[in-house]
C-alpha atoms as a PDB file:
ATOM      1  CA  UNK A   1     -67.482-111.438 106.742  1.00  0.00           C
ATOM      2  CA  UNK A   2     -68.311-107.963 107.612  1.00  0.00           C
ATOM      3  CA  UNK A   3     -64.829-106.740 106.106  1.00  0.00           C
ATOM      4  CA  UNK A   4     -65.871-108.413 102.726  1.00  0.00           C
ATOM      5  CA  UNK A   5     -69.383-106.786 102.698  1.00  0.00           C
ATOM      6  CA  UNK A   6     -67.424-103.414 103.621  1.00  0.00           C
ATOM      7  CA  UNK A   7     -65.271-103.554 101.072  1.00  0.00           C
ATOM      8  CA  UNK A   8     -67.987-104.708  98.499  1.00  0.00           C
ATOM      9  CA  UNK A   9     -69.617-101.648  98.872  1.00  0.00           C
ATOM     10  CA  UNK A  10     -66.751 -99.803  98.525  1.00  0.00           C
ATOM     11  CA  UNK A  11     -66.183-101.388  95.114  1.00  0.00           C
ATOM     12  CA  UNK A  12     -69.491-100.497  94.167  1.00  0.00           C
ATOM     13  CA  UNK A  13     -69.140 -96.947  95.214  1.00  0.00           C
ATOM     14  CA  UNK A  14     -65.692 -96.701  92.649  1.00  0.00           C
ATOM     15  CA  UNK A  15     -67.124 -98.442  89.704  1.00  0.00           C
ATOM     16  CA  UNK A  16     -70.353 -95.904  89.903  1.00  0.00           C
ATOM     17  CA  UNK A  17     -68.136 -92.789  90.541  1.00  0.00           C
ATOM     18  CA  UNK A  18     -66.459 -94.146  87.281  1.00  0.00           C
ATOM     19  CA  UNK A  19     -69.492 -94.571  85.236  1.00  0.00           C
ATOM     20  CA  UNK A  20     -71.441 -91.639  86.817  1.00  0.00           C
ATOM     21  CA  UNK A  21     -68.539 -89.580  86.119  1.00  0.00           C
ATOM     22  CA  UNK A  22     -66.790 -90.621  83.128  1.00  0.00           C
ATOM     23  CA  UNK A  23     -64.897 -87.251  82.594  1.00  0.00           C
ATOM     24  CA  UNK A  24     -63.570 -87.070  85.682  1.00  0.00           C
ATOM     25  CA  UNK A  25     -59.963 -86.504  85.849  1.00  0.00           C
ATOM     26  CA  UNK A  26     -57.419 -88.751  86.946  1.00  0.00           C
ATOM     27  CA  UNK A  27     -56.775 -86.355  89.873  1.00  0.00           C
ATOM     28  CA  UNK A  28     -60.344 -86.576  91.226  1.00  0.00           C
ATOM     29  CA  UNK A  29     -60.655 -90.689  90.184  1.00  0.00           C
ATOM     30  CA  UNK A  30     -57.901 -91.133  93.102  1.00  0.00           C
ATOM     31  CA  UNK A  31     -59.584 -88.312  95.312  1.00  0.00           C
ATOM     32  CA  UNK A  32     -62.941 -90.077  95.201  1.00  0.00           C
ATOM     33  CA  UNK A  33     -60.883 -93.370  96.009  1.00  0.00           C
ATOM     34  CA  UNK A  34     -59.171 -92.395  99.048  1.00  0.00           C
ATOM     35  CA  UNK A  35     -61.841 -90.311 100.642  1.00  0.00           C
ATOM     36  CA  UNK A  36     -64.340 -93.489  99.867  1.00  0.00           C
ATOM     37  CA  UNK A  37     -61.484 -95.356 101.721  1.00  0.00           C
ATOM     38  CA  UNK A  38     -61.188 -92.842 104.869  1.00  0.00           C
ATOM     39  CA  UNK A  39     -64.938 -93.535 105.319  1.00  0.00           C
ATOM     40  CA  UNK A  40     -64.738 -97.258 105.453  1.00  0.00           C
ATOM     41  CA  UNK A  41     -62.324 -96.940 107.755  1.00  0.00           C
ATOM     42  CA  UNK A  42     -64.050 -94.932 109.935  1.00  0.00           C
ATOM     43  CA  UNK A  43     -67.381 -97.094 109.673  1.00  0.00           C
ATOM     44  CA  UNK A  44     -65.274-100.010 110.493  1.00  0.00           C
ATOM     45  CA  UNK A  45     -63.998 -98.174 113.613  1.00  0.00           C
ATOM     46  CA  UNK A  46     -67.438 -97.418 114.215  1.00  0.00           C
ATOM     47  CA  UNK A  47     -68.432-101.260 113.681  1.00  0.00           C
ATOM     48  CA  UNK A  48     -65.814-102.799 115.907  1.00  0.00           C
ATOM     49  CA  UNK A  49     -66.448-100.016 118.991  1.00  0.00           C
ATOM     50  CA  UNK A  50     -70.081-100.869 118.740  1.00  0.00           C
ATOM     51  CA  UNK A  51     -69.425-104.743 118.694  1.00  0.00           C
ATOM     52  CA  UNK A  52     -67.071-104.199 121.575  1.00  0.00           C
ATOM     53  CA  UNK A  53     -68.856-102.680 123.942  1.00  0.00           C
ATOM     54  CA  UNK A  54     -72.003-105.492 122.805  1.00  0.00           C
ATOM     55  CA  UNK A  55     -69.773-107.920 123.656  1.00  0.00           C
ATOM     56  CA  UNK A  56     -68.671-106.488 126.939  1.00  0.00           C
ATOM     57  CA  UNK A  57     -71.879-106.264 128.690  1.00  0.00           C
ATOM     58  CA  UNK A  58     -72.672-109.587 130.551  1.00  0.00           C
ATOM     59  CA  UNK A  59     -76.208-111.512 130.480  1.00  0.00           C
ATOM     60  CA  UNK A  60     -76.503-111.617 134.358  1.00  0.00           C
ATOM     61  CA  UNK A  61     -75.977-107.546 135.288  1.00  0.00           C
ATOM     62  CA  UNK A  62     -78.989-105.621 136.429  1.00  0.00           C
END
Protein backbone atom coordinates (compact mmCIF):
# COMPACT_ATOMS: atom_id res chain seq x y z
CA UNK A 1 0.00 0.00 0.00
CA UNK A 2 2.73 2.29 0.91
CA UNK A 3 4.38 1.76 -2.68
CA UNK A 4 1.01 2.96 -4.25
CA UNK A 5 0.76 6.09 -1.98
CA UNK A 6 4.61 6.64 -2.95
CA UNK A 7 4.15 6.54 -6.26
CA UNK A 8 0.87 8.67 -6.13
CA UNK A 9 2.70 11.40 -5.00
CA UNK A 10 5.14 11.07 -7.38
CA UNK A 11 2.49 11.40 -10.09
CA UNK A 12 1.32 14.38 -8.56
CA UNK A 13 4.69 15.93 -8.35
CA UNK A 14 5.06 15.32 -12.59
CA UNK A 15 1.68 16.50 -13.57
CA UNK A 16 2.37 19.93 -11.41
CA UNK A 17 5.99 20.31 -12.75
CA UNK A 18 4.05 20.05 -16.13
CA UNK A 19 1.45 22.57 -15.47
CA UNK A 20 3.65 24.82 -13.24
CA UNK A 21 6.09 24.78 -15.91
CA UNK A 22 4.56 24.55 -19.18
CA UNK A 23 7.66 25.86 -21.16
CA UNK A 24 9.87 23.67 -19.87
CA UNK A 25 11.90 21.83 -22.29
CA UNK A 26 11.79 18.35 -23.07
CA UNK A 27 15.33 18.06 -21.61
CA UNK A 28 14.33 19.36 -18.16
CA UNK A 29 10.55 17.42 -18.35
CA UNK A 30 12.80 14.08 -18.12
CA UNK A 31 15.33 15.79 -15.60
CA UNK A 32 12.53 16.69 -13.22
CA UNK A 33 11.27 12.97 -13.78
CA UNK A 34 14.23 11.09 -12.86
CA UNK A 35 15.48 13.21 -10.05
CA UNK A 36 11.63 13.03 -8.61
CA UNK A 37 12.32 9.24 -9.10
CA UNK A 38 15.91 9.13 -7.25
CA UNK A 39 14.03 10.67 -4.28
CA UNK A 40 11.34 8.10 -4.01
CA UNK A 41 13.72 5.75 -4.05
CA UNK A 42 15.60 6.98 -1.46
CA UNK A 43 12.43 7.69 0.83
CA UNK A 44 11.49 4.18 0.21
CA UNK A 45 14.96 3.07 1.42
CA UNK A 46 14.39 5.28 4.16
CA UNK A 47 10.78 3.67 4.79
CA UNK A 48 11.80 0.04 4.71
CA UNK A 49 15.18 0.68 7.13
CA UNK A 50 12.88 2.40 9.53
CA UNK A 51 10.18 -0.45 9.37
CA UNK A 52 12.99 -2.90 9.76
CA UNK A 53 14.57 -2.04 12.57
CA UNK A 54 10.55 -1.43 14.16
CA UNK A 55 10.05 -4.72 13.44
CA UNK A 56 13.22 -6.06 14.91
CA UNK A 57 12.90 -4.89 18.37
CA UNK A 58 10.95 -7.47 20.53
CA UNK A 59 7.97 -6.58 23.08
CA UNK A 60 9.67 -8.39 26.08
CA UNK A 61 13.46 -6.54 26.04
CA UNK A 62 14.22 -4.10 28.78
Amino acid sequence: MRQKINWLVWLILVILWNYGFPYATPFQDVLVAVILSVLLIIIQKLQSIGLQKTSSRSKFKN
